[in-house]
N, C-alpha and C. Protein backbone atom coordinates (compact mmCIF):
# COMPACT_ATOMS: atom_id res chain seq x y z
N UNK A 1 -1.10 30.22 22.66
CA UNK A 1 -0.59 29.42 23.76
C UNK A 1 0.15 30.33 24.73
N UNK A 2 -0.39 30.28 26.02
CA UNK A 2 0.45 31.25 27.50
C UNK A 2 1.97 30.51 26.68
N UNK A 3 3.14 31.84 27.79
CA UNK A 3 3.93 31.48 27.58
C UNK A 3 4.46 30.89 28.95
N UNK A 4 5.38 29.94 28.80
CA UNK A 4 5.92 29.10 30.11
C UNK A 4 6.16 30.22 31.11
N UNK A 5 6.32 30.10 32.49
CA UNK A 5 6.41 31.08 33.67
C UNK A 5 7.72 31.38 33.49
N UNK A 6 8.72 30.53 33.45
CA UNK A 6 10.17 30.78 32.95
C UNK A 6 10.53 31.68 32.25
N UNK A 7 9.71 32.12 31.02
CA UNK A 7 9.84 32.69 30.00
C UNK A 7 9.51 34.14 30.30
N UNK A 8 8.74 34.56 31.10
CA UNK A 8 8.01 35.46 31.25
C UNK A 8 8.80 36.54 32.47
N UNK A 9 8.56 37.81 32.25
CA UNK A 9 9.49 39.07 33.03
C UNK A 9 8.58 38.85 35.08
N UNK A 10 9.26 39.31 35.30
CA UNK A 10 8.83 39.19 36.67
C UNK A 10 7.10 39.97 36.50
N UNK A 11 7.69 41.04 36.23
CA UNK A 11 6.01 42.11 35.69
C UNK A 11 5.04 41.21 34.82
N UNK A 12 5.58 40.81 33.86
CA UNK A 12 4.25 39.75 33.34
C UNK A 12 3.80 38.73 34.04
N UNK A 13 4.73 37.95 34.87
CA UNK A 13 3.78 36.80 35.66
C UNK A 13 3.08 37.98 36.74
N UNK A 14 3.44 38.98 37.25
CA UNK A 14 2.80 39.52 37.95
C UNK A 14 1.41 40.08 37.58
N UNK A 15 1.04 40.55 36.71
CA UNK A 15 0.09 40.62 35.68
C UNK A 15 -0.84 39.59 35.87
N UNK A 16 -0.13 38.36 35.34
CA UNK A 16 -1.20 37.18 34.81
C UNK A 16 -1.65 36.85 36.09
N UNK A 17 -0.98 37.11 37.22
CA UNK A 17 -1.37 36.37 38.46
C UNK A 17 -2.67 37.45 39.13
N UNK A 18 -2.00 38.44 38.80
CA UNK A 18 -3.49 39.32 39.34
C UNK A 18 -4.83 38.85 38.28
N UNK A 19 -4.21 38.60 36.93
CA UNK A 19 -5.58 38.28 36.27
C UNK A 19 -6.42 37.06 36.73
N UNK A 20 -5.70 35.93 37.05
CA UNK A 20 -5.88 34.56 37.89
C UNK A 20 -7.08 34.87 38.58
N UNK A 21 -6.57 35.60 39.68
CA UNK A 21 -7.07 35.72 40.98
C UNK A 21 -8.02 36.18 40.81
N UNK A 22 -8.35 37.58 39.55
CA UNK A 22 -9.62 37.83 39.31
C UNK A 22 -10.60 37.68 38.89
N UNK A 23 -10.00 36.31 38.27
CA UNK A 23 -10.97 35.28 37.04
C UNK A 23 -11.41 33.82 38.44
N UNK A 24 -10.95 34.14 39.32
CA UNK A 24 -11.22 32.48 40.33
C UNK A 24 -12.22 33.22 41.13
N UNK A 25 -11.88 34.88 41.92
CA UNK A 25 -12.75 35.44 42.37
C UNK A 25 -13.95 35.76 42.02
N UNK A 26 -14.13 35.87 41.12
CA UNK A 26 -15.38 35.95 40.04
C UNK A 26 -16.02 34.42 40.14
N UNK A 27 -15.77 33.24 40.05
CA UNK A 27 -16.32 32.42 40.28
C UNK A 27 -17.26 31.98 38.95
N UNK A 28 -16.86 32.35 38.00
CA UNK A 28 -17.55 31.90 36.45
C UNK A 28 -17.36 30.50 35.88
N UNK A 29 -15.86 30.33 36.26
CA UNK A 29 -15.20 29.57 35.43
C UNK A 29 -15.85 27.74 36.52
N UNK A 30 -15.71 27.28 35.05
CA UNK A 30 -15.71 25.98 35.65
C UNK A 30 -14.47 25.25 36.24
N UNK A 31 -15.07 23.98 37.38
CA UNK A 31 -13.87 23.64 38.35
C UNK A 31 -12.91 23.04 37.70
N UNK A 32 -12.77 22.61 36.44
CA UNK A 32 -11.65 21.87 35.67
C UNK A 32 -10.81 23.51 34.87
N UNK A 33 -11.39 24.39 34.68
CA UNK A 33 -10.66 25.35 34.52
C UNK A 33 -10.11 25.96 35.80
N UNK A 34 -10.70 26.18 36.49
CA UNK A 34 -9.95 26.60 38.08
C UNK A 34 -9.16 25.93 38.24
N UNK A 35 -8.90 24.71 38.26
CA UNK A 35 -7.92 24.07 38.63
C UNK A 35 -6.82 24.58 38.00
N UNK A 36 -7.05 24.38 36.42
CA UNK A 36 -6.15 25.00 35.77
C UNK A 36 -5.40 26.28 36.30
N UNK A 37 -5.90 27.12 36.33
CA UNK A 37 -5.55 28.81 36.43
C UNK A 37 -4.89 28.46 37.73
N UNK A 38 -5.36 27.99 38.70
CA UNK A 38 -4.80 27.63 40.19
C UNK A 38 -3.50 27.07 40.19
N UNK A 39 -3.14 26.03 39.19
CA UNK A 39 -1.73 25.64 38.67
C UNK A 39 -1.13 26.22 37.81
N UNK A 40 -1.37 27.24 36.79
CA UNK A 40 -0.76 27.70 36.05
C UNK A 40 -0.28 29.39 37.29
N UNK A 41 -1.13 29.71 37.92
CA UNK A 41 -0.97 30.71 39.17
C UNK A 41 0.21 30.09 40.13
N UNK A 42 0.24 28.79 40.41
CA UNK A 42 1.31 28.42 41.65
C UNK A 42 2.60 27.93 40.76
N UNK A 43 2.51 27.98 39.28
CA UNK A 43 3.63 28.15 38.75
C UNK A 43 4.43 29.21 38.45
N UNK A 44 3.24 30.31 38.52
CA UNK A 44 4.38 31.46 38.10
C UNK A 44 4.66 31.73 39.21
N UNK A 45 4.13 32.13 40.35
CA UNK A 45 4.64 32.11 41.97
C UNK A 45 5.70 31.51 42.42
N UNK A 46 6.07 30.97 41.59
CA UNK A 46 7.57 29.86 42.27
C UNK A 46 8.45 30.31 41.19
N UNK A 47 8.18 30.65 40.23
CA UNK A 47 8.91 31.37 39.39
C UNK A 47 9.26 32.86 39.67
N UNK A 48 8.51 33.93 39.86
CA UNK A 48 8.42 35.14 40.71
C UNK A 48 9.46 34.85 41.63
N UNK A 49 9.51 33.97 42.34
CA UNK A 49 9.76 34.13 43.61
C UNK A 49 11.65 33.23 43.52
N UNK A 50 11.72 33.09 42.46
CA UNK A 50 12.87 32.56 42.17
C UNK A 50 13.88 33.61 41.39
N UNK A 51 13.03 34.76 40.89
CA UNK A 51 13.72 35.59 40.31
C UNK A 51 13.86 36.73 41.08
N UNK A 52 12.83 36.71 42.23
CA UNK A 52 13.04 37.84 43.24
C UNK A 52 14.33 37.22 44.02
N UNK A 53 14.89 35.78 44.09
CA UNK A 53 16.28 35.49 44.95
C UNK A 53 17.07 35.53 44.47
N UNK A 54 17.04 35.32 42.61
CA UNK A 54 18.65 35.86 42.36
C UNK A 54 18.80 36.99 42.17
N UNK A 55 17.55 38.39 42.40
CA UNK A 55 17.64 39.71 42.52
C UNK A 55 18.57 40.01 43.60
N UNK A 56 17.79 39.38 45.05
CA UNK A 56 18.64 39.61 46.23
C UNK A 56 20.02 39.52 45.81
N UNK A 57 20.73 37.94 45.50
CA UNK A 57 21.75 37.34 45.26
C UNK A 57 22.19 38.75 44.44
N UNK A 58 21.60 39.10 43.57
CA UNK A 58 22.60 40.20 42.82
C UNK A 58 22.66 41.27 43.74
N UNK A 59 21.97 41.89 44.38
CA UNK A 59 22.04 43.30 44.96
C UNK A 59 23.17 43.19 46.56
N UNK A 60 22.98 41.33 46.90
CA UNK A 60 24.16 41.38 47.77
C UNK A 60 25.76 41.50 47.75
N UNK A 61 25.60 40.78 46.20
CA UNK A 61 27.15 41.05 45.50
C UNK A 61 27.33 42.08 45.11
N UNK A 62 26.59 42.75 44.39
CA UNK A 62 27.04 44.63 44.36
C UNK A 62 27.36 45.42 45.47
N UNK A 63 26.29 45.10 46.75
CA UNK A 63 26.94 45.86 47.62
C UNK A 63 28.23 45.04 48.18
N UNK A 64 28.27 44.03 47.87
CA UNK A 64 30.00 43.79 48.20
C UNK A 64 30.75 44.28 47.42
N UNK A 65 31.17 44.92 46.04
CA UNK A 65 31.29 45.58 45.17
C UNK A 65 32.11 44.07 44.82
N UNK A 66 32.14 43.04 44.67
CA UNK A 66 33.01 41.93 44.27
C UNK A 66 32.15 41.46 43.02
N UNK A 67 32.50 41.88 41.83
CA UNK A 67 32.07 41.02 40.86
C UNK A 67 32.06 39.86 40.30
N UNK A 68 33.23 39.52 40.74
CA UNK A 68 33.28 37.74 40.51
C UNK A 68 32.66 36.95 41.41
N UNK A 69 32.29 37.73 42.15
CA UNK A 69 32.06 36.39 43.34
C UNK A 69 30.92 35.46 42.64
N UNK A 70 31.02 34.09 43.13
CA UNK A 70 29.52 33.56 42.29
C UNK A 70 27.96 33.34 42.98
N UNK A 71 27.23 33.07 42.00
CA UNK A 71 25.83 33.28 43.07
C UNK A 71 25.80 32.02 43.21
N UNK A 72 25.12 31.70 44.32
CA UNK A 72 24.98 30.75 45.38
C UNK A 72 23.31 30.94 45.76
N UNK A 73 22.80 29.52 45.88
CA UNK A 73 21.42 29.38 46.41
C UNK A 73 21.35 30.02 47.51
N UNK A 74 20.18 30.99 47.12
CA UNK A 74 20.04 31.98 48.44
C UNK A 74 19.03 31.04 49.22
N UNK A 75 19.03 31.43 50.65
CA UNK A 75 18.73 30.57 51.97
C UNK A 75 17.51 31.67 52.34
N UNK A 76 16.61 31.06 52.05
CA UNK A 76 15.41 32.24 52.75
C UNK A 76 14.99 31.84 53.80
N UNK A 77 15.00 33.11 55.16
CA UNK A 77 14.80 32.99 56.42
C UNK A 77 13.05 31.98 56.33
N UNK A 78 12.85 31.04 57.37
CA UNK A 78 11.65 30.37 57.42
C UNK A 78 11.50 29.06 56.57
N UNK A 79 12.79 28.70 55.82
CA UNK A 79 12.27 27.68 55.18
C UNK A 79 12.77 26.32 56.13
């Protein structure tokens, strides 16, 4: 059984997502499995992309050198 996107290092969903893309590009798989991979792909993507903001969030508080400060939902330009 995959493991949940949650669970997984930024590098491993990055991994699985290139594998995704190369298993949909290929065009083998049937459309009830595509679907699949297509949602299990836009899950780790929101996951990725949630761990790339509390990266920011951390690298902005270091360069404030303030360690206590707390993290706060980062605001990404465009949303």
């Amino acid at each position: 059984m995959a493991k949940k996107p949650e669970n997984l290092s930024f590098e491993e969903s990055l991994g699985e997502l290139e594998r995704i893309v190369a298993d949909l590009e290929q065009g083998d798989i049937s459309l009830d499995d595509a679907l699949k991979q297509f949602e299990r792909g836009i899950n780790l993507v929101r996951n990725s992309q949630a761990k790339l903001e509390q990266a920011q969030q951390k690298v902005a508080i270091l360069l404030k050198q303030d360690e206590n400060a707390p993290l706060s939902p980062y605001a990404v330009e465009g949303k």
